[in-house]
C-alpha atoms as a PDB file:
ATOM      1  CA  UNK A   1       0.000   0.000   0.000  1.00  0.00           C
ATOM      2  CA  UNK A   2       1.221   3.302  -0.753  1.00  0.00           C
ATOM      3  CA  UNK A   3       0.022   5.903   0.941  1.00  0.00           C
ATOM      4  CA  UNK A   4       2.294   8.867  -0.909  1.00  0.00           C
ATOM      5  CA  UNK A   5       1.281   7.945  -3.936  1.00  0.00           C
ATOM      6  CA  UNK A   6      -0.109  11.739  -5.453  1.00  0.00           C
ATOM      7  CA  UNK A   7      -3.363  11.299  -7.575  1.00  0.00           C
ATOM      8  CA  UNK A   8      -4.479  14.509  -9.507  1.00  0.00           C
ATOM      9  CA  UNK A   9      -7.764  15.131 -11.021  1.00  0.00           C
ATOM     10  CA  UNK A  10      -8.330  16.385 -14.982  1.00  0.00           C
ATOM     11  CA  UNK A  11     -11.902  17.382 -15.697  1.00  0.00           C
ATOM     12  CA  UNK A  12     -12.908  19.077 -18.880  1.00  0.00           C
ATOM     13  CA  UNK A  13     -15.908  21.010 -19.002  1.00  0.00           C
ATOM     14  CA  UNK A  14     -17.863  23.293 -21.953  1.00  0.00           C
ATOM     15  CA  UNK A  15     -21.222  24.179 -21.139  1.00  0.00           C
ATOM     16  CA  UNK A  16     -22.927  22.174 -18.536  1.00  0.00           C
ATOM     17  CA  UNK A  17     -22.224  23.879 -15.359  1.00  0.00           C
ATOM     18  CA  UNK A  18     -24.897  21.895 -13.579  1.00  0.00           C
ATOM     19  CA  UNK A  19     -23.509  18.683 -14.513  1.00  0.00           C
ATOM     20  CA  UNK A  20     -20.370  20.049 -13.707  1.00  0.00           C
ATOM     21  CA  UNK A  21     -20.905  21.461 -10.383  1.00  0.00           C
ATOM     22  CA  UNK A  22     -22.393  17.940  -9.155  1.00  0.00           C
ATOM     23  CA  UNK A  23     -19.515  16.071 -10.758  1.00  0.00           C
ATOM     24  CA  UNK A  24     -17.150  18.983  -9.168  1.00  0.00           C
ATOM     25  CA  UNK A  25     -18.693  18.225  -5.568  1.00  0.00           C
ATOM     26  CA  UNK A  26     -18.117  14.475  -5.460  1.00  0.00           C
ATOM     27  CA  UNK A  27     -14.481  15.092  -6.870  1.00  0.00           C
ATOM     28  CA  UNK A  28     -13.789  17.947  -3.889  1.00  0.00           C
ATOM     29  CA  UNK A  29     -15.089  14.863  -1.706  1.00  0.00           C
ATOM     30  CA  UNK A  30     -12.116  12.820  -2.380  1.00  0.00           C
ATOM     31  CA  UNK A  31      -8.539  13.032  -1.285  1.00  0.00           C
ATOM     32  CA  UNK A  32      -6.944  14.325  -4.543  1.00  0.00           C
ATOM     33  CA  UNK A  33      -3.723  15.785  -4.348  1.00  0.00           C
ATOM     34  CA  UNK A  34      -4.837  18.525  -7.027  1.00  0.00           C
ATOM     35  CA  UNK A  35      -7.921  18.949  -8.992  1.00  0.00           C
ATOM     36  CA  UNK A  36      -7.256  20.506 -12.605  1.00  0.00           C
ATOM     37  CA  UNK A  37     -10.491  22.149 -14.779  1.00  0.00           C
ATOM     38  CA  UNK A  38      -9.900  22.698 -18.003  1.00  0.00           C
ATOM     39  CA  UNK A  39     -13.048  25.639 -19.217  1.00  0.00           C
ATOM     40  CA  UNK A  40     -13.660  25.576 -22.670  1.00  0.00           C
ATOM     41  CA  UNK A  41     -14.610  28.724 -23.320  1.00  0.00           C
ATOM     42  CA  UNK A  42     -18.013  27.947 -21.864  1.00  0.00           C
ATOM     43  CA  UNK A  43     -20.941  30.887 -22.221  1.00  0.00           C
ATOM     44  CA  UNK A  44     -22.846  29.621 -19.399  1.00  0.00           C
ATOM     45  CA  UNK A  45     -21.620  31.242 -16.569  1.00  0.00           C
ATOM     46  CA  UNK A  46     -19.214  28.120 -15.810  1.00  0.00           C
ATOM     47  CA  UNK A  47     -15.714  30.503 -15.144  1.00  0.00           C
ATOM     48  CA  UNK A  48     -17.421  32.860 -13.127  1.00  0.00           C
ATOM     49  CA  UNK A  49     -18.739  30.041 -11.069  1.00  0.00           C
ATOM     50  CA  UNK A  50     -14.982  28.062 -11.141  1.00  0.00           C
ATOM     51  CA  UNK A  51     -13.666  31.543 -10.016  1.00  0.00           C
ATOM     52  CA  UNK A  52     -15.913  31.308  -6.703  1.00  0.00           C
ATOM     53  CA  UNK A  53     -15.041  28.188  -5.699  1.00  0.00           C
ATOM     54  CA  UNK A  54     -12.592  27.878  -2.896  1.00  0.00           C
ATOM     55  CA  UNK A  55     -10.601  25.150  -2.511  1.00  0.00           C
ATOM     56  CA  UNK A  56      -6.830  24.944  -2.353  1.00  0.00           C
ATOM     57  CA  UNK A  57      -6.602  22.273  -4.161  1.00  0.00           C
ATOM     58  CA  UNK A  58      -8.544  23.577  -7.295  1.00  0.00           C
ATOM     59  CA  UNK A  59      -6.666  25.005 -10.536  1.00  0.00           C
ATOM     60  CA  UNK A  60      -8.601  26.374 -13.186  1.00  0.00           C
ATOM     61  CA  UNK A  61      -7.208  26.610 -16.820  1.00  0.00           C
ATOM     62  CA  UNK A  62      -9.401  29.239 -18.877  1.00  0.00           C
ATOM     63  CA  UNK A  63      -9.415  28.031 -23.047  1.00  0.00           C
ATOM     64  CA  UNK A  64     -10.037  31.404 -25.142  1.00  0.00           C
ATOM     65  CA  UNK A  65     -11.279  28.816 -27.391  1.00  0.00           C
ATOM     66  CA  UNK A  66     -13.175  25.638 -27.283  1.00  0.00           C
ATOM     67  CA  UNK A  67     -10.701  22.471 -27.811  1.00  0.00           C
ATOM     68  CA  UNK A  68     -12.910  19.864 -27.188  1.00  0.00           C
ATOM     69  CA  UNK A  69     -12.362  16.733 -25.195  1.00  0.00           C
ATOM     70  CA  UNK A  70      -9.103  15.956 -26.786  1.00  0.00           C
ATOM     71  CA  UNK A  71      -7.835  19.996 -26.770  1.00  0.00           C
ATOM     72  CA  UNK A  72      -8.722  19.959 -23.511  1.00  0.00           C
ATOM     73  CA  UNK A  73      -7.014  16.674 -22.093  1.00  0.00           C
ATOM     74  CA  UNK A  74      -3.950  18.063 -23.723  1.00  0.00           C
ATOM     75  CA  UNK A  75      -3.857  21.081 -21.984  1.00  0.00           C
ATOM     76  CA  UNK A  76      -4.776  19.398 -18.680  1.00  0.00           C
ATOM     77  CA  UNK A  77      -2.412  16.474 -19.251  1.00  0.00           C
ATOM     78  CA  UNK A  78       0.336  19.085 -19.388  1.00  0.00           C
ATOM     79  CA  UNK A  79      -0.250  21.565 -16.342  1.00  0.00           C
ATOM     80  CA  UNK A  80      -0.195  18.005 -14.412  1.00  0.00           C
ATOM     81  CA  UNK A  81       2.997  16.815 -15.800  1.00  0.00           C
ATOM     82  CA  UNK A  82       4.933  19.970 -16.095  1.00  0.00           C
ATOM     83  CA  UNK A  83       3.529  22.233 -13.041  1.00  0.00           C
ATOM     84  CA  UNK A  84       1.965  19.574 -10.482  1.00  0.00           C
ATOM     85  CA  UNK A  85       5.499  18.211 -10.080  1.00  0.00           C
ATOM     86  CA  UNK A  86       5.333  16.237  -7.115  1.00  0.00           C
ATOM     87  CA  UNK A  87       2.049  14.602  -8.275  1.00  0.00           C
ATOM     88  CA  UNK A  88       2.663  11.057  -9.659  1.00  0.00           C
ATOM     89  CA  UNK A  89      -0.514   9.838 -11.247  1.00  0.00           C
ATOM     90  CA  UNK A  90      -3.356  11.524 -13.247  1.00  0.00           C
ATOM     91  CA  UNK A  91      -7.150  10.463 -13.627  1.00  0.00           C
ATOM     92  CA  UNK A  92      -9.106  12.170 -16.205  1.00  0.00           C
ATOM     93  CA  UNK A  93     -12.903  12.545 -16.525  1.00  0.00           C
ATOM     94  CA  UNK A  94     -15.749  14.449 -18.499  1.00  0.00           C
ATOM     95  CA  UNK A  95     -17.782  16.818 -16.222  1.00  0.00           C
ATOM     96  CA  UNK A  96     -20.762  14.962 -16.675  1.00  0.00           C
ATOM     97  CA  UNK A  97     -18.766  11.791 -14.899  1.00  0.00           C
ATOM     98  CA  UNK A  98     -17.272  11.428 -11.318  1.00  0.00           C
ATOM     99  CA  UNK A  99     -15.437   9.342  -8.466  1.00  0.00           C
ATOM    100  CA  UNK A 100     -17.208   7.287  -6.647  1.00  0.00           C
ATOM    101  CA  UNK A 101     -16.429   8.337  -2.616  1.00  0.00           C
ATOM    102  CA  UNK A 102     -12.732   6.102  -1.523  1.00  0.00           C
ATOM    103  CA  UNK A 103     -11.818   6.790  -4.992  1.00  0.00           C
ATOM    104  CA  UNK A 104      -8.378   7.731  -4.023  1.00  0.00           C
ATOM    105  CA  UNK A 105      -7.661   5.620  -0.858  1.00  0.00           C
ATOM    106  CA  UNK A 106      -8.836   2.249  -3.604  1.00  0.00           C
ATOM    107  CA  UNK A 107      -6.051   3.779  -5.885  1.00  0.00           C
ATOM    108  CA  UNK A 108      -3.582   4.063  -2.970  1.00  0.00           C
ATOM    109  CA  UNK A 109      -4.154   0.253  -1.726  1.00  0.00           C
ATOM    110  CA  UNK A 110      -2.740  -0.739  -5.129  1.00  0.00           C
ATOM    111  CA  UNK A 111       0.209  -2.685  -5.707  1.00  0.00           C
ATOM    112  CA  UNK A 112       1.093  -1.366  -9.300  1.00  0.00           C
ATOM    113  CA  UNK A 113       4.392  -2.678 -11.195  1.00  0.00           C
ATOM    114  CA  UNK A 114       6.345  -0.545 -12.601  1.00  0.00           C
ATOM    115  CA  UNK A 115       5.498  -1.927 -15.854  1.00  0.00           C
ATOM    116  CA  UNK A 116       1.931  -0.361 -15.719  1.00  0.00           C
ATOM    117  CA  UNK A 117       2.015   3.008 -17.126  1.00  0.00           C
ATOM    118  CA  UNK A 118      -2.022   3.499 -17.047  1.00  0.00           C
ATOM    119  CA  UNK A 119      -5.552   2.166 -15.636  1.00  0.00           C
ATOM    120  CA  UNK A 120      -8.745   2.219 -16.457  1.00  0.00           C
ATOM    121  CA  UNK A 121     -11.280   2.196 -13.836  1.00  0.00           C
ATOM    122  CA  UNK A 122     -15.059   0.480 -13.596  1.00  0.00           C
ATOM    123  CA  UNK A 123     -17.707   3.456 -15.622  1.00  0.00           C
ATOM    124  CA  UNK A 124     -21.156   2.864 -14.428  1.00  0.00           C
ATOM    125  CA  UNK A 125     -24.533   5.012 -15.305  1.00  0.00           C
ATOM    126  CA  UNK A 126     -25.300   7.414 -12.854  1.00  0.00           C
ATOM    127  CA  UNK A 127     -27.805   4.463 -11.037  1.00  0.00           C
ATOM    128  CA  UNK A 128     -24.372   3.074  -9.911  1.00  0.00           C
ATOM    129  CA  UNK A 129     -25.584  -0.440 -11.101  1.00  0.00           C
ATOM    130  CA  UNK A 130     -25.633  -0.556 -14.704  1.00  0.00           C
ATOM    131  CA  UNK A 131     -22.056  -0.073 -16.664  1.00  0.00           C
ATOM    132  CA  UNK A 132     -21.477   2.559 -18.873  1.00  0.00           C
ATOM    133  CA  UNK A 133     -21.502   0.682 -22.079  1.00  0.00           C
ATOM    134  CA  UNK A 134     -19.456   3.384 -23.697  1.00  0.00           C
ATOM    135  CA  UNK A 135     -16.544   3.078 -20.934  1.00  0.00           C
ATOM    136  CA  UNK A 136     -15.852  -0.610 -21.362  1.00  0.00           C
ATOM    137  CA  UNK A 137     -12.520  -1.224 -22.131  1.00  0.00           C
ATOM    138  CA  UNK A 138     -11.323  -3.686 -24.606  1.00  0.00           C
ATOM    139  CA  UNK A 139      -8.596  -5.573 -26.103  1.00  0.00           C
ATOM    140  CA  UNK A 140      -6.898  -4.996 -29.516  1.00  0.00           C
ATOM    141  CA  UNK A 141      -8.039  -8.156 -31.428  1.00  0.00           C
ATOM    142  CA  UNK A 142      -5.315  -7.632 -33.551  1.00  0.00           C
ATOM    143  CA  UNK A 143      -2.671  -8.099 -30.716  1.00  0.00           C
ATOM    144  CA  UNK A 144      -3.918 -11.649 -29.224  1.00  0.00           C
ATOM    145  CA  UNK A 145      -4.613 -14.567 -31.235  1.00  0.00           C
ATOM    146  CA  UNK A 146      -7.927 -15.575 -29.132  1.00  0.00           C
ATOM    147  CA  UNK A 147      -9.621 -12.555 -29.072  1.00  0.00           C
ATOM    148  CA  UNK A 148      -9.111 -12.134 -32.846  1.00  0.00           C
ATOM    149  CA  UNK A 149     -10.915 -15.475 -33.550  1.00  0.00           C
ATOM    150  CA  UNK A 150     -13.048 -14.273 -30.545  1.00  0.00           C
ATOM    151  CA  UNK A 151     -13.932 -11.427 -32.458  1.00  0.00           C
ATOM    152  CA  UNK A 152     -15.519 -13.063 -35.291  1.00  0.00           C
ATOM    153  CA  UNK A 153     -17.710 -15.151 -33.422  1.00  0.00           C
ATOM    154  CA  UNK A 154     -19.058 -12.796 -30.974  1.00  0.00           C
ATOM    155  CA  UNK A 155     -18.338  -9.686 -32.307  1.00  0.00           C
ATOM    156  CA  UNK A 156     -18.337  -6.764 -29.869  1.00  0.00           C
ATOM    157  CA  UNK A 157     -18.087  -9.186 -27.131  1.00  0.00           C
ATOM    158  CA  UNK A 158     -15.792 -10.838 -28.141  1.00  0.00           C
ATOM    159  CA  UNK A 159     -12.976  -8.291 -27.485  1.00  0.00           C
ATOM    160  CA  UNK A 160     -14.601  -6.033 -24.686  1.00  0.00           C
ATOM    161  CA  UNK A 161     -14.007  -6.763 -21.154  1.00  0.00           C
ATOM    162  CA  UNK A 162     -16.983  -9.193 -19.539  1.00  0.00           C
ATOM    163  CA  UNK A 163     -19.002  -8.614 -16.644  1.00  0.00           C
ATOM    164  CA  UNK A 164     -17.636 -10.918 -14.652  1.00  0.00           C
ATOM    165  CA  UNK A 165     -14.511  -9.013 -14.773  1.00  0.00           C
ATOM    166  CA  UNK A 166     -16.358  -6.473 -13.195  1.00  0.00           C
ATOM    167  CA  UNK A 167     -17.607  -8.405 -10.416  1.00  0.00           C
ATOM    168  CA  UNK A 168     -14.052  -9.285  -9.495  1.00  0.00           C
ATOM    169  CA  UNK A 169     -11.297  -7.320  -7.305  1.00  0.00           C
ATOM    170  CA  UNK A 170      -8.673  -8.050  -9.240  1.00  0.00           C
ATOM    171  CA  UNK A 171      -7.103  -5.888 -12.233  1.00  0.00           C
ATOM    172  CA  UNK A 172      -7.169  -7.073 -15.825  1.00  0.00           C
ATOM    173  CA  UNK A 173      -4.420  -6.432 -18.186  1.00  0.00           C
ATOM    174  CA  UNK A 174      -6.179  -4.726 -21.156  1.00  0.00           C
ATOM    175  CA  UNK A 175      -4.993  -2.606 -24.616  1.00  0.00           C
ATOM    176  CA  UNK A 176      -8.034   0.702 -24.485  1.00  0.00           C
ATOM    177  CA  UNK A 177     -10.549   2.283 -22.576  1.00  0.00           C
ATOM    178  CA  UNK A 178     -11.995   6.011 -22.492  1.00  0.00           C
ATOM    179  CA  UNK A 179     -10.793   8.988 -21.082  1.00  0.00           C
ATOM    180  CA  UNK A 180     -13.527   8.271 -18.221  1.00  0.00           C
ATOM    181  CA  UNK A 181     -11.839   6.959 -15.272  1.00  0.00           C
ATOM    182  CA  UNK A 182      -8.313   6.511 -17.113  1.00  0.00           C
ATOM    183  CA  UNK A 183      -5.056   6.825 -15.293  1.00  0.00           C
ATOM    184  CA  UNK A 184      -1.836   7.844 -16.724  1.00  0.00           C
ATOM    185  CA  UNK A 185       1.708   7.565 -14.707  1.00  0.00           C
ATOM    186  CA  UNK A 186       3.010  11.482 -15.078  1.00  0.00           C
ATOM    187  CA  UNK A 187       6.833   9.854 -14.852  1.00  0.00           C
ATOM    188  CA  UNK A 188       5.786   8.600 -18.734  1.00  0.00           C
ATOM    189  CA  UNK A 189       4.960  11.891 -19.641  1.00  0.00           C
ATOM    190  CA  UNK A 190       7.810  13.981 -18.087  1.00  0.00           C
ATOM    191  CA  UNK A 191       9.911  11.220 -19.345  1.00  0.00           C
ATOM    192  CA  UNK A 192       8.880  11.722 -23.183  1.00  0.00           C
ATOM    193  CA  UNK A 193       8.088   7.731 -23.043  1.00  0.00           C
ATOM    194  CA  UNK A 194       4.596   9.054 -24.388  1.00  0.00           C
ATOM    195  CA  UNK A 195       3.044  11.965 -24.982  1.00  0.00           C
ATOM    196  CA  UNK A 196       0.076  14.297 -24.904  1.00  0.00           C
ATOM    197  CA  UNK A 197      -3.051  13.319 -26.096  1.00  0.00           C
ATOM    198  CA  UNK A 198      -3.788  14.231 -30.010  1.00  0.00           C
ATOM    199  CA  UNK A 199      -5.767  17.555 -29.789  1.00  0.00           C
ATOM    200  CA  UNK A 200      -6.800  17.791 -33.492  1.00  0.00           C
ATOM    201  CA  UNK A 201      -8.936  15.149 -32.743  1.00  0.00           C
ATOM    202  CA  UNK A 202     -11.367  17.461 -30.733  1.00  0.00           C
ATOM    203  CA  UNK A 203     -13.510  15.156 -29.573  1.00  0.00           C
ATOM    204  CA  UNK A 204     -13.461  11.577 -30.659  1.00  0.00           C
ATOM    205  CA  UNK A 205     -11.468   9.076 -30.721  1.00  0.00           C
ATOM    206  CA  UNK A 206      -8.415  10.738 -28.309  1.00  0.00           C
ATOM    207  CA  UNK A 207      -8.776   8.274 -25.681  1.00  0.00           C
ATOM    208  CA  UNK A 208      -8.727   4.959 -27.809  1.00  0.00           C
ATOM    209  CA  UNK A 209      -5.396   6.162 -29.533  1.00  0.00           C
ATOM    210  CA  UNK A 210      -3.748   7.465 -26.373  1.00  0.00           C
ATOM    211  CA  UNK A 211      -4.036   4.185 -24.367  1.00  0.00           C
ATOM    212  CA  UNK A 212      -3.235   2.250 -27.602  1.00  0.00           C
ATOM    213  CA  UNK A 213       0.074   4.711 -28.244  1.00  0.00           C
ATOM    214  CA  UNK A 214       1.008   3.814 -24.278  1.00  0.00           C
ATOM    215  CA  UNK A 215       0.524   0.028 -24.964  1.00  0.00           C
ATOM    216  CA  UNK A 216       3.147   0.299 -28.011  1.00  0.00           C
ATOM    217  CA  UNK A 217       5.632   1.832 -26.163  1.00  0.00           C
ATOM    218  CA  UNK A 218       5.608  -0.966 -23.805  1.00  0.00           C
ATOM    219  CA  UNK A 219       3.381  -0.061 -20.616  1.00  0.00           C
ATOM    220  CA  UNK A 220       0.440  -1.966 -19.285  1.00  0.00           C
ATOM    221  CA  UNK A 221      -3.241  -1.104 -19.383  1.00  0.00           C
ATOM    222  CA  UNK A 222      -4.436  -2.181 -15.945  1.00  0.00           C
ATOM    223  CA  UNK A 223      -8.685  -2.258 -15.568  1.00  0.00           C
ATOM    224  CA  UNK A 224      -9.199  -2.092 -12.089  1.00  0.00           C
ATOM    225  CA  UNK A 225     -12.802  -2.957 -10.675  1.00  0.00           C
ATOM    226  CA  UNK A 226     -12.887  -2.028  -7.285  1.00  0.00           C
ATOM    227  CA  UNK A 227     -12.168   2.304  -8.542  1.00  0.00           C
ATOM    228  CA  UNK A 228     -15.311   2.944  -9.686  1.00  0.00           C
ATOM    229  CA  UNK A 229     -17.226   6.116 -11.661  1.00  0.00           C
ATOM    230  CA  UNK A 230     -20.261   7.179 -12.647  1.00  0.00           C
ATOM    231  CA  UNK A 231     -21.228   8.911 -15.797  1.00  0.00           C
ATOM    232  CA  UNK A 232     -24.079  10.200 -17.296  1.00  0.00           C
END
């Protein structure tokens, strides 16, 4: 158990300041060493109301533009690797999504190898019961023999995480997952072992490609039941 380990929050928001303000709450609720919101130029009163909020931990980064998910990940990614130095791990998360409460001390429990350069935690629907289809995580079918011939059979199933592995406590080596609930090792960033996610992409498809680009530099993809989320 490690007990030093420094976990910082990455939130991107644009335009849904209630959704963000609940998802906000449950994140000032957990022990994160630093809480990073990336504003995307929202209209909606969302700076002013980032601007009142008082919390130490809490850093604000104000886009003149809107980025998107992927713009915005970048720019958060980097104020966590480059300015949050004594921080070792990130999570990232829309700001329609949050930590379930224990989020951090589940992440501190961990044993993680060295060889594990990210995580992807257990999405569910804001009933807490059903998963978030959209934040399984898979395998590459292309990388493992079974799960190619898997594939074919079953199709979507065939390559996506089951339920049981939900059900378990024990983490799952996979190849992707979303940007919901993902954790990235900030030593692999500063490093230059990989890099910041793709921000041309605005908003699709980032995630996927990030985790995959980790995975091919030779780091582990960890999903790890027991850290939950929610997302709406």
């Amino acid at each position: 158990m490690n007990t030093a380990r420094r976990l910082v929050a990455v939130i991107v928001t644009f335009n849904r300041l209630e959704k963000l303000k609940e998802s906000l709450q449950h994140t000032l609720e957990n022990d994160f060493f630093k809480i990073i919101v990336v504003n995307n130029a929202s209209t909606d009163g969302t700076g002013e109301w980032l601007d009142s909020v008082a919390d130490g931990r809490l850093q604000v980064i104000h886009s003149e533009q809107n980025l998107g998910g992927a713009g915005g990940f970048h720019l958060g990614f980097k104020r966590a690797a480059d300015d949050t130095l004594d921080a070792d791990w990130l999570v990232c998360f829309d700001d329609d999504a949050f930590p379930e409460p224990g989020l951090v001390e589940v992440f501190r429990s961990l044993d993680i190898p060295d060889d594990v350069g990210s995580m992807a935690g257990a999405v569910y629907l804001p009933d807490g019961q059903r998963i978030s289809e959209m934040n399984r995580p898979s395998l590459n079918p292309f990388w493992h023999f079974s799960t190619f011939f898997s594939t074919a059979g079953h199709g979507r199933k065939g390559f996506h995480v089951t339920n049981e592995a939900y059900e378990s406590d024990e983490p799952v080596d996979v190849d992707s997952s979303s940007f919901v609930g993902c954790f990235i090792r900030l030593q692999n960033i500063r490093e230059g072992k990989v890099g910041l996610p793709r921000s041309e992409l605005f908003i699709y498809a980032d995630d996927i490609i990030y985790v995959l680009d980790s995975r091919k530099a030779g780091f582990r993809h960890w999903f790890v039941p027991t850290m939950r989320f929610r997302h709406d």
